[in-house]
C-alpha atoms as a PDB file:
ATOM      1  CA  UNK A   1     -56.433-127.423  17.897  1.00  0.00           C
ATOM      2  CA  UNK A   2     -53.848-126.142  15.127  1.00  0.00           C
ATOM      3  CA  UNK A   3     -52.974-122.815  14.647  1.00  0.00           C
ATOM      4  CA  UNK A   4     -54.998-120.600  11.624  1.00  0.00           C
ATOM      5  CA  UNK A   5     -51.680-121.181   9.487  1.00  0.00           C
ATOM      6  CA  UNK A   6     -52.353-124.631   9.430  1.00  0.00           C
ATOM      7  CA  UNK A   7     -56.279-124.124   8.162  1.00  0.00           C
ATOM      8  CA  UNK A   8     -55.278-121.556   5.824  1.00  0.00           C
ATOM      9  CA  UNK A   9     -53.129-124.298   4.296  1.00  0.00           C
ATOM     10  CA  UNK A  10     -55.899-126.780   4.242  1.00  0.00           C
ATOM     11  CA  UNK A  11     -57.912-123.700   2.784  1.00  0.00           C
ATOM     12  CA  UNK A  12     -60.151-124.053   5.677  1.00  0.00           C
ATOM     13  CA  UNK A  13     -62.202-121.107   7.192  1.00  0.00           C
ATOM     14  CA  UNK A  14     -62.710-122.466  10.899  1.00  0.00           C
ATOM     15  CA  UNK A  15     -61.285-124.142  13.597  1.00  0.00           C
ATOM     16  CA  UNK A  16     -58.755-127.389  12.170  1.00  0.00           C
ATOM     17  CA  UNK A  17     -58.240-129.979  15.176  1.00  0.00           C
ATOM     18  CA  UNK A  18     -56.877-133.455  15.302  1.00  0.00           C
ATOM     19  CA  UNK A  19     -58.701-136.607  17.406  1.00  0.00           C
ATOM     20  CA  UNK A  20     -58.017-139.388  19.067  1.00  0.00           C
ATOM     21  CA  UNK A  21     -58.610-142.103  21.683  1.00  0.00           C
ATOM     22  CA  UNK A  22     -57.299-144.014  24.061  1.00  0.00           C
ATOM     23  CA  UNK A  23     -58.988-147.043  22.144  1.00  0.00           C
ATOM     24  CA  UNK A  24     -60.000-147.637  18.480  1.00  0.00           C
ATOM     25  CA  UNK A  25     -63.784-147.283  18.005  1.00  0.00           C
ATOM     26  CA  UNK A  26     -66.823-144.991  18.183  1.00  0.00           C
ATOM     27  CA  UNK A  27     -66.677-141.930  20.184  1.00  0.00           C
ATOM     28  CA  UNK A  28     -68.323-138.386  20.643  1.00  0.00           C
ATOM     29  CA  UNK A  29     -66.018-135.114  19.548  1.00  0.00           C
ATOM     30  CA  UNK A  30     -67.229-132.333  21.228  1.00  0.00           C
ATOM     31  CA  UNK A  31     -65.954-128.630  20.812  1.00  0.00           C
ATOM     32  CA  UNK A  32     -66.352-125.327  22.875  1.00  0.00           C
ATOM     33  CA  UNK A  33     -66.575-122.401  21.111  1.00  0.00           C
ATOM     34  CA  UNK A  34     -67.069-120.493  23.920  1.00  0.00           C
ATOM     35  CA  UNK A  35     -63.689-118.121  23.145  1.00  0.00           C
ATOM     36  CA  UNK A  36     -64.005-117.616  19.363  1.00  0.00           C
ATOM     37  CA  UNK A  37     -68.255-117.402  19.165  1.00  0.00           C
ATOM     38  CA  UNK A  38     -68.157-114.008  17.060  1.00  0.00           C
ATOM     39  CA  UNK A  39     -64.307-114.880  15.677  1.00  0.00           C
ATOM     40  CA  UNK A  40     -66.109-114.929  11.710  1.00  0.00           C
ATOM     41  CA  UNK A  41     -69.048-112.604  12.176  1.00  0.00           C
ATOM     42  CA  UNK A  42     -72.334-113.414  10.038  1.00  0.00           C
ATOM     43  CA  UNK A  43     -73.682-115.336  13.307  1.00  0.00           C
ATOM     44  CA  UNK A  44     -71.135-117.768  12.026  1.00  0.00           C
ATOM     45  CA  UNK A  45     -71.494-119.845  15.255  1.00  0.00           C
ATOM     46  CA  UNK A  46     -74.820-120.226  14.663  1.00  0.00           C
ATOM     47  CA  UNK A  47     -74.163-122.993  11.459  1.00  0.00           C
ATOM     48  CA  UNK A  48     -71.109-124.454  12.733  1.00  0.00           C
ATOM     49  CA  UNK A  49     -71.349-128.663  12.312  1.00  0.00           C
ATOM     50  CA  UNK A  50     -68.773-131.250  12.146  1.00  0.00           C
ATOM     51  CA  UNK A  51     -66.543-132.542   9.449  1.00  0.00           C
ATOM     52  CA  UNK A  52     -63.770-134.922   8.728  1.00  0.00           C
ATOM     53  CA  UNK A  53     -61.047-135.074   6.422  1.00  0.00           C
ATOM     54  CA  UNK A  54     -58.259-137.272   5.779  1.00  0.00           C
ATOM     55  CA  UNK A  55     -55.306-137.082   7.826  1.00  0.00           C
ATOM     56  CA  UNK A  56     -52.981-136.019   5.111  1.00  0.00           C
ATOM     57  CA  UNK A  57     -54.665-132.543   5.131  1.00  0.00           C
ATOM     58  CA  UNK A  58     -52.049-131.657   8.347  1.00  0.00           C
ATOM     59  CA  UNK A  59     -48.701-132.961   5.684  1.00  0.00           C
ATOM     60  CA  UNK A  60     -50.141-132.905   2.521  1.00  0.00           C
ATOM     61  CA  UNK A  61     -52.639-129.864   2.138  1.00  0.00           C
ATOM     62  CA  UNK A  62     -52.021-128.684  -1.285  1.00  0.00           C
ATOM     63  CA  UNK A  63     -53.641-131.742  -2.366  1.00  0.00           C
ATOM     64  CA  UNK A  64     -57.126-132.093  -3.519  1.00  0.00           C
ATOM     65  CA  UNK A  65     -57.782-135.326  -1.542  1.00  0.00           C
ATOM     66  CA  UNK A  66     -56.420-134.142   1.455  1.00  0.00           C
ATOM     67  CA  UNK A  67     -59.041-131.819   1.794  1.00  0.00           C
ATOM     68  CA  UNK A  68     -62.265-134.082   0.784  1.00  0.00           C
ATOM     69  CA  UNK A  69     -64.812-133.363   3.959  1.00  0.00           C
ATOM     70  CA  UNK A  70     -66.804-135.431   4.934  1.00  0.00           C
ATOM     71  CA  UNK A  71     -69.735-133.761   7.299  1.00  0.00           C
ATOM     72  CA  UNK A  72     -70.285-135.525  10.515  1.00  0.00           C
ATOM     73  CA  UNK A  73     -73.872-135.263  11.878  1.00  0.00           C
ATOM     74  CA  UNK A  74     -73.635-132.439  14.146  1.00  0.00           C
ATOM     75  CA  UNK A  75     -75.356-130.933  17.302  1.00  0.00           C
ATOM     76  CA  UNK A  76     -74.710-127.462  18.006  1.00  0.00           C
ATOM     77  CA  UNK A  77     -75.641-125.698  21.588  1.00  0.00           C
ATOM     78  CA  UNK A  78     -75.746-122.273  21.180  1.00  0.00           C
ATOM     79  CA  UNK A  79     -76.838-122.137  24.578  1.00  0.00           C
ATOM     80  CA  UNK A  80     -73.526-124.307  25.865  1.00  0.00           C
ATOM     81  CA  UNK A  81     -71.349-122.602  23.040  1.00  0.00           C
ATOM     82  CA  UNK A  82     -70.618-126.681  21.822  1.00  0.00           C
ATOM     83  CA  UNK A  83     -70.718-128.545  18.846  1.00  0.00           C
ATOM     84  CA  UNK A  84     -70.521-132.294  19.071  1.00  0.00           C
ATOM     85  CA  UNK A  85     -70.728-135.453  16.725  1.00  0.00           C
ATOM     86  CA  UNK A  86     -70.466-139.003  17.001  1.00  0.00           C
ATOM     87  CA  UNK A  87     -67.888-140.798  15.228  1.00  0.00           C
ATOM     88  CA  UNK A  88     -67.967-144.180  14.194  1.00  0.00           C
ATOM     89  CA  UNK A  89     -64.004-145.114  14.366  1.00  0.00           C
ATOM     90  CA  UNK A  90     -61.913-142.591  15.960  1.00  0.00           C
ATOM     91  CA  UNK A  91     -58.073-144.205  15.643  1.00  0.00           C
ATOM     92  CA  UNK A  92     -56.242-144.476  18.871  1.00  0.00           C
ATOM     93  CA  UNK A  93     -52.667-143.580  19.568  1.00  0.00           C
ATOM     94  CA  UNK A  94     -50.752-140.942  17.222  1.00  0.00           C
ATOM     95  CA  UNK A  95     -52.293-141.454  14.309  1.00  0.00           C
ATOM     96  CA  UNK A  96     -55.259-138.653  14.506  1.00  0.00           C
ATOM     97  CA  UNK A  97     -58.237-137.988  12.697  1.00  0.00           C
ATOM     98  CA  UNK A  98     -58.283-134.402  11.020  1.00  0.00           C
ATOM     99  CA  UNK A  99     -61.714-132.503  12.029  1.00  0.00           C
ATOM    100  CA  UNK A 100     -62.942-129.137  11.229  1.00  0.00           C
ATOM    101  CA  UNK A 101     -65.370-126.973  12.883  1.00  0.00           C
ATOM    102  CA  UNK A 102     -66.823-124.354  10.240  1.00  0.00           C
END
């Protein structure tokens, strides 16, 4: 996970966090909450989903395409304090996939 500078820049309000695997293909992303549940107020943890954007968001912020989401389809446990989504090509290595969770 990034710091809140670094979704502040992106103009993000929630968590910014970068993925990966071991090997390039589908995977599952989940994130626990579990610290930061009330961290917003409004029951904000109770919409939290899934999105993607473009890995330039983390060098390139300021610009417009950098911060095109793209919502991922979502589960969220309130119960578990998770969200999780499948995603169909996760890159492997360094390079990373930018993801919020808002």
């Amino acid at each position: 996970m990034l710091d809140q500078k670094a979704a502040e820049r992106a103009g993000i309000t929630g968590v910014l966090f970068t993925a990966t695997a071991s090997t390039v293909g589908a995977a599952q992303v989940t994130v626990d909450y579990g610290s930061f549940t009330s961290a917003v107020g409004g029951g904000w943890s109770t919409r939290l989903g899934l999105v993607s954007l473009p890995s330039c968001v983390l060098t390139a912020p300021e610009k417009a395409e950098c911060r095109k989401t793209t919502p991922l389809p979502s589960a969220n446990s309130l119960k578990n304090r998770t969200v999780k989504a499948d995603v169909a090509a996760l890159p492997a290595g360094s390079a990373a996939r930018a993801c919020v969770m808002s």
